[in-house]
Protein backbone atom coordinates (compact mmCIF):
# COMPACT_ATOMS: atom_id res chain seq x y z
CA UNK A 1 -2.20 -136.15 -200.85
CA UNK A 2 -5.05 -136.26 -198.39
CA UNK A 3 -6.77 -133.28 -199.53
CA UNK A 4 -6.76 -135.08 -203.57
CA UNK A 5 -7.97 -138.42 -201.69
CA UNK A 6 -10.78 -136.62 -199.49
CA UNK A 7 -11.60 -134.99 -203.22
CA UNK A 8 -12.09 -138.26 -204.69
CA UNK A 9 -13.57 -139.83 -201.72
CA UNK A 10 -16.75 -136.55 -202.38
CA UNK A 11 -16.96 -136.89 -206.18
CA UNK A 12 -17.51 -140.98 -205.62
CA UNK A 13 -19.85 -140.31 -203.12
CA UNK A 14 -21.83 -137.51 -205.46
CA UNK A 15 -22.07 -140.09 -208.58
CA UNK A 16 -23.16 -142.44 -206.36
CA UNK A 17 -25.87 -140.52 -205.01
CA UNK A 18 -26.89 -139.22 -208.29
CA UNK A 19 -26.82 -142.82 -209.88
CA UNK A 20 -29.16 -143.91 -206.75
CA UNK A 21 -31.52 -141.50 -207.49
CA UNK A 22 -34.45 -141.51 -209.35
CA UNK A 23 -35.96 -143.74 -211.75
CA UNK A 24 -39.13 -142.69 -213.63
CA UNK A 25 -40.83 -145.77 -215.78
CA UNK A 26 -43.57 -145.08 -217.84
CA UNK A 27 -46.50 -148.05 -218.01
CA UNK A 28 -50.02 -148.17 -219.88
CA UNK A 29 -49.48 -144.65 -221.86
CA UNK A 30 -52.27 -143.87 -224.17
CA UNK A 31 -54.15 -141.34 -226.02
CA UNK A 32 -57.86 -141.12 -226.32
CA UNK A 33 -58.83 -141.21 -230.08
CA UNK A 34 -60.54 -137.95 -231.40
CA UNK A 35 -62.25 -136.82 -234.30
CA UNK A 36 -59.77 -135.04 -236.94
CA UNK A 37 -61.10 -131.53 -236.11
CA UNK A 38 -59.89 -131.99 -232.13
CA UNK A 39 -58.05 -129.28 -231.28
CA UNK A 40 -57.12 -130.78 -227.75
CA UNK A 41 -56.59 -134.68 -226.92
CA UNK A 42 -55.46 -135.98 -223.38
CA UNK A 43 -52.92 -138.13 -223.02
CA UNK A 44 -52.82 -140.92 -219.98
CA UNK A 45 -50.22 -143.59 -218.18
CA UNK A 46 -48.88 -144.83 -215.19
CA UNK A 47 -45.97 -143.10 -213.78
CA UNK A 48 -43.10 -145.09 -211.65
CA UNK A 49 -40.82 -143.89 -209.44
CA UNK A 50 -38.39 -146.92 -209.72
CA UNK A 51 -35.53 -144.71 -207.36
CA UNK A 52 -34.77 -144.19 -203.86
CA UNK A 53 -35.29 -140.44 -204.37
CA UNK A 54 -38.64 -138.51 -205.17
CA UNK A 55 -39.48 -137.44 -208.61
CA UNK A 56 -40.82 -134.27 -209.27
CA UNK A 57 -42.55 -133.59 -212.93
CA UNK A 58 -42.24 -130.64 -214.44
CA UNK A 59 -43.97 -130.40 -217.40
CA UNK A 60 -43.98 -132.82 -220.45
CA UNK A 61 -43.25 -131.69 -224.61
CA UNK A 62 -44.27 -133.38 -228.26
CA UNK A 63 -43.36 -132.74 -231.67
CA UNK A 64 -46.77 -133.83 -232.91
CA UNK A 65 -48.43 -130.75 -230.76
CA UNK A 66 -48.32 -127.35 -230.17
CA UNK A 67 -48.06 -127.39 -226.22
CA UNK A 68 -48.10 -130.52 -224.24
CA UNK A 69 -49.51 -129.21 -219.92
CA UNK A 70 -50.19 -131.21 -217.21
CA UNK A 71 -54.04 -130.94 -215.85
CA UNK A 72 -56.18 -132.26 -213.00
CA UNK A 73 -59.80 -132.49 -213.41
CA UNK A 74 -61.40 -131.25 -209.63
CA UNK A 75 -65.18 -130.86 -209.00
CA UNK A 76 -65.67 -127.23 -207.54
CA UNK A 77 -69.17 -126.92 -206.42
CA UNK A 78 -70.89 -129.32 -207.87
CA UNK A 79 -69.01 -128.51 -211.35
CA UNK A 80 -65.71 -130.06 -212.97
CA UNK A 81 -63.29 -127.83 -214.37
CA UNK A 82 -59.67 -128.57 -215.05
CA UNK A 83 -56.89 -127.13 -213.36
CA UNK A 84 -52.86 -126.69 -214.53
CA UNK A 85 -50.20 -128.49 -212.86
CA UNK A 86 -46.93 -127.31 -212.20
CA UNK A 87 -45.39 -130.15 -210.40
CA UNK A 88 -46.57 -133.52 -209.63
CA UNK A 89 -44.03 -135.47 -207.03
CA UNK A 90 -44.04 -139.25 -206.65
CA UNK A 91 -42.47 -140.57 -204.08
CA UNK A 92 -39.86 -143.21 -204.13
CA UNK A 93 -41.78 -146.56 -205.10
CA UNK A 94 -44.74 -144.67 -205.46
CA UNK A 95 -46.81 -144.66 -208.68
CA UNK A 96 -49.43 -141.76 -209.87
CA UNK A 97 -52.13 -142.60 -212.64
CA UNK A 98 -52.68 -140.18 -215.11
CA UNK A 99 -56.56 -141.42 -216.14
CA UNK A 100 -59.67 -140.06 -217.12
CA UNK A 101 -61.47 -137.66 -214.73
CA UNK A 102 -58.51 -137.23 -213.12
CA UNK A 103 -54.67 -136.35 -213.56
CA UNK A 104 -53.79 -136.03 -217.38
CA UNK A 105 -51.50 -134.38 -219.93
CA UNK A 106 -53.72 -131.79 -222.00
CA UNK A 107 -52.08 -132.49 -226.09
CA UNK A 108 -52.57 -128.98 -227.84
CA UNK A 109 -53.22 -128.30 -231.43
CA UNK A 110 -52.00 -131.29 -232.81
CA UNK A 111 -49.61 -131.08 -236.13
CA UNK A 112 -51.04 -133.38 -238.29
CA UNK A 113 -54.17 -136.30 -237.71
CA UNK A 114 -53.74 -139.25 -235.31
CA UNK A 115 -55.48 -142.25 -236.40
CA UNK A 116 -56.45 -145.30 -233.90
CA UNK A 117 -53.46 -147.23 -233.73
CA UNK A 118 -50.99 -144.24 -234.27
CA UNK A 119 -47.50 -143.74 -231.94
CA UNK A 120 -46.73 -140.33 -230.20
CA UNK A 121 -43.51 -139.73 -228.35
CA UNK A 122 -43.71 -137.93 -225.44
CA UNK A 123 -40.71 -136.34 -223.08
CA UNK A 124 -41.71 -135.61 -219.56
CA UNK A 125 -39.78 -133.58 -218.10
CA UNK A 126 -38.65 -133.72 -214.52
CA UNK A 127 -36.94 -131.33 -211.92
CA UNK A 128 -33.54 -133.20 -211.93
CA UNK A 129 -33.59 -133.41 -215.72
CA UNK A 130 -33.30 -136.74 -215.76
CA UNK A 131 -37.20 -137.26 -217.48
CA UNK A 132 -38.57 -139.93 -219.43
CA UNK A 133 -39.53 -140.31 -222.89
CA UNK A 134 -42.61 -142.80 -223.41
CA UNK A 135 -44.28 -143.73 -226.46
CA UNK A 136 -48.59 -143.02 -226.21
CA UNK A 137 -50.86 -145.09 -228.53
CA UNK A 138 -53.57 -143.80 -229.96
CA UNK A 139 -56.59 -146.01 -228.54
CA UNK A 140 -60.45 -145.89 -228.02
CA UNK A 141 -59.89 -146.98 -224.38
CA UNK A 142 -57.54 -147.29 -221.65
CA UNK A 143 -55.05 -150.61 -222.48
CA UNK A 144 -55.87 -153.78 -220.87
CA UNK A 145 -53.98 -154.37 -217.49
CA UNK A 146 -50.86 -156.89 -218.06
């Protein structure tokens, strides 16, 4: 009988744990408008870690493109280039800002034309699987702060 309570006692304790985890909120997500013949858009937003564990992205997906990749744009001698991201971690109550010039998600080959005004749902993906799914609006500009 002990061993079945000291069982039960270590699963509570695991869904617990896993329920305290991690929380990832998605804020201010937005697309930069492009001319129909853009093969590549970039995708922005404010990412939340809402948990009391870290978050760790992984990688992010689209039915509206091709490939969806996380990029950082870095100045390397006096020139910017963009570089691929395999991870980005937030910590817990942290926040990162995917903006222009700097963090973003690079939107590949999109399947069809998105207007000014359009919707894109976006999964990111995260290491525990947990992700987020956030809907990006196609804008000129970034949205104005709340």
């Amino acid at each position: 009988m002990r061993k079945i309570w000291m069982t039960i006692v270590v699963a509570g304790a695991a869904v617990a744990n896993a329920q305290a985890g991690s929380r990832l909120v998605v804020d201010k997500a937005w697309i930069r408008a492009a001319p129909s013949t853009a093969m590549m858009l970039a995708g922005y937003a404010t990412l939340r870690n809402e948990g009391d564990a870290p978050v760790t992205l992984t990688g992010a997906d689209c039915a509206d493109f091709a490939a969806v990749s996380m990029h950082a744009s870095v100045v390397e001698n006096g020139v910017e280039r963009m570089r691929a991201l395999d991870r980005v971690d937030i910590a817990p109550g942290a926040r990162v800002e995917f903006s222009p010039g700097g963090k973003h998600f690079m939107l590949m080959r999109p399947t069809h034309e998105l207007k000014f005004g359009d919707k894109v749902k976006i999964h990111i993906a995260t290491e525990s699987g947990e992700g987020a799914n956030a809907e990006f609006s196609v804008l000129d500009d970034a949205p104005a702060a709340h």
